[in-house]
PDB file of N, CA and C in Angstrom:
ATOM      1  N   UNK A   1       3.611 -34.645  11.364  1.00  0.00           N
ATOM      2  CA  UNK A   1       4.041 -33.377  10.799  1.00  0.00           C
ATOM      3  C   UNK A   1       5.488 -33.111  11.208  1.00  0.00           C
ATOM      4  N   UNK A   2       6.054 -32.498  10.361  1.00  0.00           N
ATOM      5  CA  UNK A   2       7.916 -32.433  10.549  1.00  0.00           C
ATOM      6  C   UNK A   2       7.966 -30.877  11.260  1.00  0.00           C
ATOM      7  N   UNK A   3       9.148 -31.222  11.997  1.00  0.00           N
ATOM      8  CA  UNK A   3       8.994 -30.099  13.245  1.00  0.00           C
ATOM      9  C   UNK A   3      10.237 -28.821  12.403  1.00  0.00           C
ATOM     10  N   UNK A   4       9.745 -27.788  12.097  1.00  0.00           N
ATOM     11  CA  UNK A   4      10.524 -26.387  11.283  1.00  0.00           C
ATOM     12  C   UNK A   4      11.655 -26.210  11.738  1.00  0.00           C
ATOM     13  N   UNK A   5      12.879 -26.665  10.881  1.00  0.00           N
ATOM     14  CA  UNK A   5      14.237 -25.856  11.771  1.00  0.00           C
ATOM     15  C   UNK A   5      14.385 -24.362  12.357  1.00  0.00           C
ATOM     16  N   UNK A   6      15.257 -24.311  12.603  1.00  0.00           N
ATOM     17  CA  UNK A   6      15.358 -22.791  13.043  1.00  0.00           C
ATOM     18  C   UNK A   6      15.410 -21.494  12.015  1.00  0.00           C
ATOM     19  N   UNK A   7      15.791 -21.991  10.708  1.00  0.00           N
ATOM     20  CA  UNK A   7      15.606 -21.084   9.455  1.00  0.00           C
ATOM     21  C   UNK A   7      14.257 -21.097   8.821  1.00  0.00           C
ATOM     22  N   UNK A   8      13.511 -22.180   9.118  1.00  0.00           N
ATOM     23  CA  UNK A   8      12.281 -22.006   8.582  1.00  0.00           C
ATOM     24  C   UNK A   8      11.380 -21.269   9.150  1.00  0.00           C
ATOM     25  N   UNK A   9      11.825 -21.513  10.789  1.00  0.00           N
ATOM     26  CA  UNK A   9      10.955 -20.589  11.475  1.00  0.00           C
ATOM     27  C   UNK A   9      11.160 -19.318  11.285  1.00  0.00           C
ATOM     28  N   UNK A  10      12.367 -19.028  10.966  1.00  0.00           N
ATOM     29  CA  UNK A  10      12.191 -17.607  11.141  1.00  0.00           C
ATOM     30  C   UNK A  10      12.190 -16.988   9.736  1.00  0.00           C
ATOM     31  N   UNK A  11      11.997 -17.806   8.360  1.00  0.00           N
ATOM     32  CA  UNK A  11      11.331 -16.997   7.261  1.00  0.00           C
ATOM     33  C   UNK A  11      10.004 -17.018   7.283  1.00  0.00           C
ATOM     34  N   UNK A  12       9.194 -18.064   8.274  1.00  0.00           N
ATOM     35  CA  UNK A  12       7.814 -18.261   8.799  1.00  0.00           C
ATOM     36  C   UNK A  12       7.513 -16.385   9.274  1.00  0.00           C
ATOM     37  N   UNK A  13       8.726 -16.271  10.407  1.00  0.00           N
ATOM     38  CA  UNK A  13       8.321 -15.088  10.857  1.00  0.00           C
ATOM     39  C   UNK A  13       8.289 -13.769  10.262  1.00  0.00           C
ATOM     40  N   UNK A  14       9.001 -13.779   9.460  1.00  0.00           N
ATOM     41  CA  UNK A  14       9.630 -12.594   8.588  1.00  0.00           C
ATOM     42  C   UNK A  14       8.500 -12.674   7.595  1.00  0.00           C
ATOM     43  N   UNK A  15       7.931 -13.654   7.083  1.00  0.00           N
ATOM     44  CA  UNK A  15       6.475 -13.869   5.977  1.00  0.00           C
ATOM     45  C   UNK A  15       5.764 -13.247   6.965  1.00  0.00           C
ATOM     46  N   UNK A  16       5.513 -13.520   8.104  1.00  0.00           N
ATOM     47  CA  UNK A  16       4.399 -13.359   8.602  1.00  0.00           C
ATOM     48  C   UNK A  16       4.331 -11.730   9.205  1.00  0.00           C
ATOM     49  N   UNK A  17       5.415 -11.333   9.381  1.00  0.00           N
ATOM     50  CA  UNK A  17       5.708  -9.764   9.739  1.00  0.00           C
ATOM     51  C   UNK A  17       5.528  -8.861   8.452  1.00  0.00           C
ATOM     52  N   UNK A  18       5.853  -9.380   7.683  1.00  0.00           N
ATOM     53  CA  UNK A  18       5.302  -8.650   6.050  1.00  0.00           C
ATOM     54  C   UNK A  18       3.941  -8.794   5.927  1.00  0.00           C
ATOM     55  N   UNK A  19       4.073  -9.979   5.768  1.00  0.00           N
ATOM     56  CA  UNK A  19       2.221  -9.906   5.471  1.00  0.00           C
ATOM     57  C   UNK A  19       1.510  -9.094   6.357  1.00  0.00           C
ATOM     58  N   UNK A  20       1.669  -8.962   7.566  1.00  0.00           N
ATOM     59  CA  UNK A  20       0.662  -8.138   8.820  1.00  0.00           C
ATOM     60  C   UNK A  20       0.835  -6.327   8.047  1.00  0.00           C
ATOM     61  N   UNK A  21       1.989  -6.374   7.673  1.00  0.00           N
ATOM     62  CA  UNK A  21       2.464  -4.719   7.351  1.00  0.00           C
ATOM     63  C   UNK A  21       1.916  -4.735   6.224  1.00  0.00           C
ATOM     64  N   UNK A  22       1.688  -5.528   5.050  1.00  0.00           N
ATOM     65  CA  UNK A  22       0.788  -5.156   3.925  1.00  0.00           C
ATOM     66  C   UNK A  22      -0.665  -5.113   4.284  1.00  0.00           C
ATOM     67  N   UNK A  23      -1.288  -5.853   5.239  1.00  0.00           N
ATOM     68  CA  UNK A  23      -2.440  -5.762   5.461  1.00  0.00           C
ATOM     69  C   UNK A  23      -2.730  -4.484   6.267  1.00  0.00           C
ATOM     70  N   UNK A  24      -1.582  -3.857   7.219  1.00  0.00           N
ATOM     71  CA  UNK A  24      -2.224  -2.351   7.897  1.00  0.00           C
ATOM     72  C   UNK A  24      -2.189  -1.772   6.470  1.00  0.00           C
ATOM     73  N   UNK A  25      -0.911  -1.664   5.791  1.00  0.00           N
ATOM     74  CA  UNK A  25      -0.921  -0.701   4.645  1.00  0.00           C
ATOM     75  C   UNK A  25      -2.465  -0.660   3.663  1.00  0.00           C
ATOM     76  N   UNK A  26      -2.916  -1.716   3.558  1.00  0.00           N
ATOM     77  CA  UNK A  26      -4.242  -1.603   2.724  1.00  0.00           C
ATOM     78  C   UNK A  26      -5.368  -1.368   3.347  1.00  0.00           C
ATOM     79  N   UNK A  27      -5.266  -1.422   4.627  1.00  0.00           N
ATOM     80  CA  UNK A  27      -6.519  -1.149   5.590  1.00  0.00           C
ATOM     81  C   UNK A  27      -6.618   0.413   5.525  1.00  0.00           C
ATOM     82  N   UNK A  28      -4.972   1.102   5.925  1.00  0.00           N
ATOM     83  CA  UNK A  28      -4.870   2.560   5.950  1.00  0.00           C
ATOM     84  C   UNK A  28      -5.585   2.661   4.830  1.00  0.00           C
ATOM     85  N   UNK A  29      -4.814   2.225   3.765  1.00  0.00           N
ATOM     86  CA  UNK A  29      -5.315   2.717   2.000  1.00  0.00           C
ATOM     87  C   UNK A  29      -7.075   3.083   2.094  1.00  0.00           C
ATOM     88  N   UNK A  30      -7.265   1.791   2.667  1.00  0.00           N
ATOM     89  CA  UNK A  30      -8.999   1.733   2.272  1.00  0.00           C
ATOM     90  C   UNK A  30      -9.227   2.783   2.871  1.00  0.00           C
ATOM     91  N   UNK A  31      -8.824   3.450   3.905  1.00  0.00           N
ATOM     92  CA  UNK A  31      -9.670   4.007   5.072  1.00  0.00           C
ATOM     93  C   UNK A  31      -9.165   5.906   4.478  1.00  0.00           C
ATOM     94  N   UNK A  32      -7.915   6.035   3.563  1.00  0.00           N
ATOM     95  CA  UNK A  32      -8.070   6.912   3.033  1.00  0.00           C
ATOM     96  C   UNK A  32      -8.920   7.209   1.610  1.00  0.00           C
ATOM     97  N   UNK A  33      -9.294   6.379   0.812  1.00  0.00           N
ATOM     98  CA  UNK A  33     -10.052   6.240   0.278  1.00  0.00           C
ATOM     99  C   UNK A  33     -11.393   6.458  -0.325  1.00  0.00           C
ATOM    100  N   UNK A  34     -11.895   5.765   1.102  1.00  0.00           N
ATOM    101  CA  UNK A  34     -13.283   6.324   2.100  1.00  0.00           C
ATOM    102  C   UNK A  34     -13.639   8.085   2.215  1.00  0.00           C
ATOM    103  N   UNK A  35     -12.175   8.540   3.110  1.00  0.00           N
ATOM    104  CA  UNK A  35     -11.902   9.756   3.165  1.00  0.00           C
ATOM    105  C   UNK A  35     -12.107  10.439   2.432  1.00  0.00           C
ATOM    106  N   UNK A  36     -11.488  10.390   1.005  1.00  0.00           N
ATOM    107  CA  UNK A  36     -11.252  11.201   0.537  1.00  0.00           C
ATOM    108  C   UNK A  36     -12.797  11.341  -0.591  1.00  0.00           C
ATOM    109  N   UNK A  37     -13.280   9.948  -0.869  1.00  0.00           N
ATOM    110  CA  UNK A  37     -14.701   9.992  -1.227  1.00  0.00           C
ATOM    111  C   UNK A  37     -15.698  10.893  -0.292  1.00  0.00           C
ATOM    112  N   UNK A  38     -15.744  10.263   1.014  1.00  0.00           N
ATOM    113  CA  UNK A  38     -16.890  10.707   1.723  1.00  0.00           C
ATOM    114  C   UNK A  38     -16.563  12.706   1.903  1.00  0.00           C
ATOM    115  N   UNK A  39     -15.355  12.974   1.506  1.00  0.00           N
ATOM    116  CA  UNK A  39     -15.454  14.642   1.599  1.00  0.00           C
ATOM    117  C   UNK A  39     -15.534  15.306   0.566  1.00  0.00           C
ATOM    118  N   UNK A  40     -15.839  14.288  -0.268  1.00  0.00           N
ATOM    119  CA  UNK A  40     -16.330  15.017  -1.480  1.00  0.00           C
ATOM    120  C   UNK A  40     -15.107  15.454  -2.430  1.00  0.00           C
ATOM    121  N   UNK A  41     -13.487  15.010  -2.067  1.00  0.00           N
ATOM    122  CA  UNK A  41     -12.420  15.359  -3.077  1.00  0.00           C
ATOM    123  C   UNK A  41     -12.164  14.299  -4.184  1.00  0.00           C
ATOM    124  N   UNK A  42     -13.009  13.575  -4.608  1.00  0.00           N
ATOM    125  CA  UNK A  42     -12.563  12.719  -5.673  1.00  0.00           C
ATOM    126  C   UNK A  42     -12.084  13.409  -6.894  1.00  0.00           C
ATOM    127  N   UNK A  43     -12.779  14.247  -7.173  1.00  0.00           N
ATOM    128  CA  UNK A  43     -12.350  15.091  -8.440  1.00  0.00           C
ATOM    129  C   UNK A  43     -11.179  15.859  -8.213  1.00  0.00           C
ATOM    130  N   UNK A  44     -10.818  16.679  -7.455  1.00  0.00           N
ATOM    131  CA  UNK A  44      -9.645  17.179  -6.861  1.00  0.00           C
ATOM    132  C   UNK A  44      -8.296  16.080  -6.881  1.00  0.00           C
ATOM    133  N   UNK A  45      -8.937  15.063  -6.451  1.00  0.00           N
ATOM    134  CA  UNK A  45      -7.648  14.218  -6.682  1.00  0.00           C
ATOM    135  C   UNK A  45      -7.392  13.264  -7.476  1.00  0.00           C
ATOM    136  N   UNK A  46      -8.438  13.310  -8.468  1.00  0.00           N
ATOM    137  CA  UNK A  46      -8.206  13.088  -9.970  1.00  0.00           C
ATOM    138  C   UNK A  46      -7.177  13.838 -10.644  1.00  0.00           C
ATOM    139  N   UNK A  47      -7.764  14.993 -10.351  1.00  0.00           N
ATOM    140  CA  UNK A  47      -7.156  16.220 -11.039  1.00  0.00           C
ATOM    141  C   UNK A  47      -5.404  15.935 -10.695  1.00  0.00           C
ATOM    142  N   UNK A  48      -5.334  16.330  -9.284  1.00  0.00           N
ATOM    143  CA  UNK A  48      -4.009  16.267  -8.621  1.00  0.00           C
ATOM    144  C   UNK A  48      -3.570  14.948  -9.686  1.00  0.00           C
ATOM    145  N   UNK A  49      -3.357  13.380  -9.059  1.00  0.00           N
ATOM    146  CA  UNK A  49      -3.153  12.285 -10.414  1.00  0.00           C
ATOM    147  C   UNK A  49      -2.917  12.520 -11.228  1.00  0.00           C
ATOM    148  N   UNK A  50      -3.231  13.494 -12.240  1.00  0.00           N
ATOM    149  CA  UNK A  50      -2.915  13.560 -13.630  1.00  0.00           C
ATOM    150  C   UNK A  50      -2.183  14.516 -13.727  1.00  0.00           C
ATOM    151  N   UNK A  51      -1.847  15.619 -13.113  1.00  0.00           N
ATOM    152  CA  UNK A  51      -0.758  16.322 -13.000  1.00  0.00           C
ATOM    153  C   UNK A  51       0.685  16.260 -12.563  1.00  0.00           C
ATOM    154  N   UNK A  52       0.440  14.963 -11.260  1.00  0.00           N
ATOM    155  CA  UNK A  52       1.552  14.514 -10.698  1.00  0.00           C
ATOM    156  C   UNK A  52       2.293  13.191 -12.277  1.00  0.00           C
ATOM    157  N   UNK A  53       1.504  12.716 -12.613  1.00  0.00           N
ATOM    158  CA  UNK A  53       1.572  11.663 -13.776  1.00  0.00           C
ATOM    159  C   UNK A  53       2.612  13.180 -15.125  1.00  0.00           C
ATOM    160  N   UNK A  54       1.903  14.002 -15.149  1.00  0.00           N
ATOM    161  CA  UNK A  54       2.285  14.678 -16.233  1.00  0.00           C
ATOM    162  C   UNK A  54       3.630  15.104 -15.836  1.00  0.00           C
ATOM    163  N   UNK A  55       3.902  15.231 -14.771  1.00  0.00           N
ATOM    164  CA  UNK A  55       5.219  15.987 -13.843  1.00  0.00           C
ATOM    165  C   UNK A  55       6.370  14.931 -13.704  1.00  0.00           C
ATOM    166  N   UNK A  56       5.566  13.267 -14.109  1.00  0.00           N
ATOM    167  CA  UNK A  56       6.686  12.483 -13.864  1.00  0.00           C
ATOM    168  C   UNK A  56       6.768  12.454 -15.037  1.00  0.00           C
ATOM    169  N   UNK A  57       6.404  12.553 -16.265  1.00  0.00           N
ATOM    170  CA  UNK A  57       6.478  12.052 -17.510  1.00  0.00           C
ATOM    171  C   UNK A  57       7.999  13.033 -18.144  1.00  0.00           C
ATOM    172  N   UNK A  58       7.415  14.510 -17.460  1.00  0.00           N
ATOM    173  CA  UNK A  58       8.198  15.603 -17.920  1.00  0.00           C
ATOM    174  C   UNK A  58       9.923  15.539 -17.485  1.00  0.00           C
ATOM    175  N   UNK A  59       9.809  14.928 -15.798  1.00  0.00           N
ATOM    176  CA  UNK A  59      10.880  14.843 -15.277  1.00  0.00           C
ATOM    177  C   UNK A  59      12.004  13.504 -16.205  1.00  0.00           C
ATOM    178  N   UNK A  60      11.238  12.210 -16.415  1.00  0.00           N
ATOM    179  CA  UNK A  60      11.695  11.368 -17.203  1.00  0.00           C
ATOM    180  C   UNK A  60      12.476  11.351 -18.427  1.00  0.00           C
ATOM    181  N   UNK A  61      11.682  12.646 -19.023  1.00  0.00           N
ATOM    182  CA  UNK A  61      12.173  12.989 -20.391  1.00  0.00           C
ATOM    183  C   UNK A  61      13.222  13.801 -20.270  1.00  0.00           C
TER     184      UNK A  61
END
């Protein structure tokens, strides 16, 4: 096996420091998710979603 120069290693590291930060980011995600199911606001933040969606549409135009 060929031994990584010093630039490889360290886009090795920089991949590997991203990837760890997308994986907290989706863990948080899931775990708000959960949240926001298990308290019973799914509809509430449906609602919210489609208003924030309507608010960007308005701002765009």
């Amino acid at each position: 096996m060929n031994e990584m120069t010093e630039y490889e290693k360290f886009l090795w590291e920089e991949l590997s420091a991203a990837n760890d930060m997308l994986l907290r980011n989706a863990f948080l995600l899931d775990d708000y998710i959960d949240y926001i199911n298990a308290a019973g606001l799914r509809e509430e933040f449906e609602a919210f979603r489609k208003v924030k969606a309507q608010q960007e549409a308005n701002t765009s135009n």
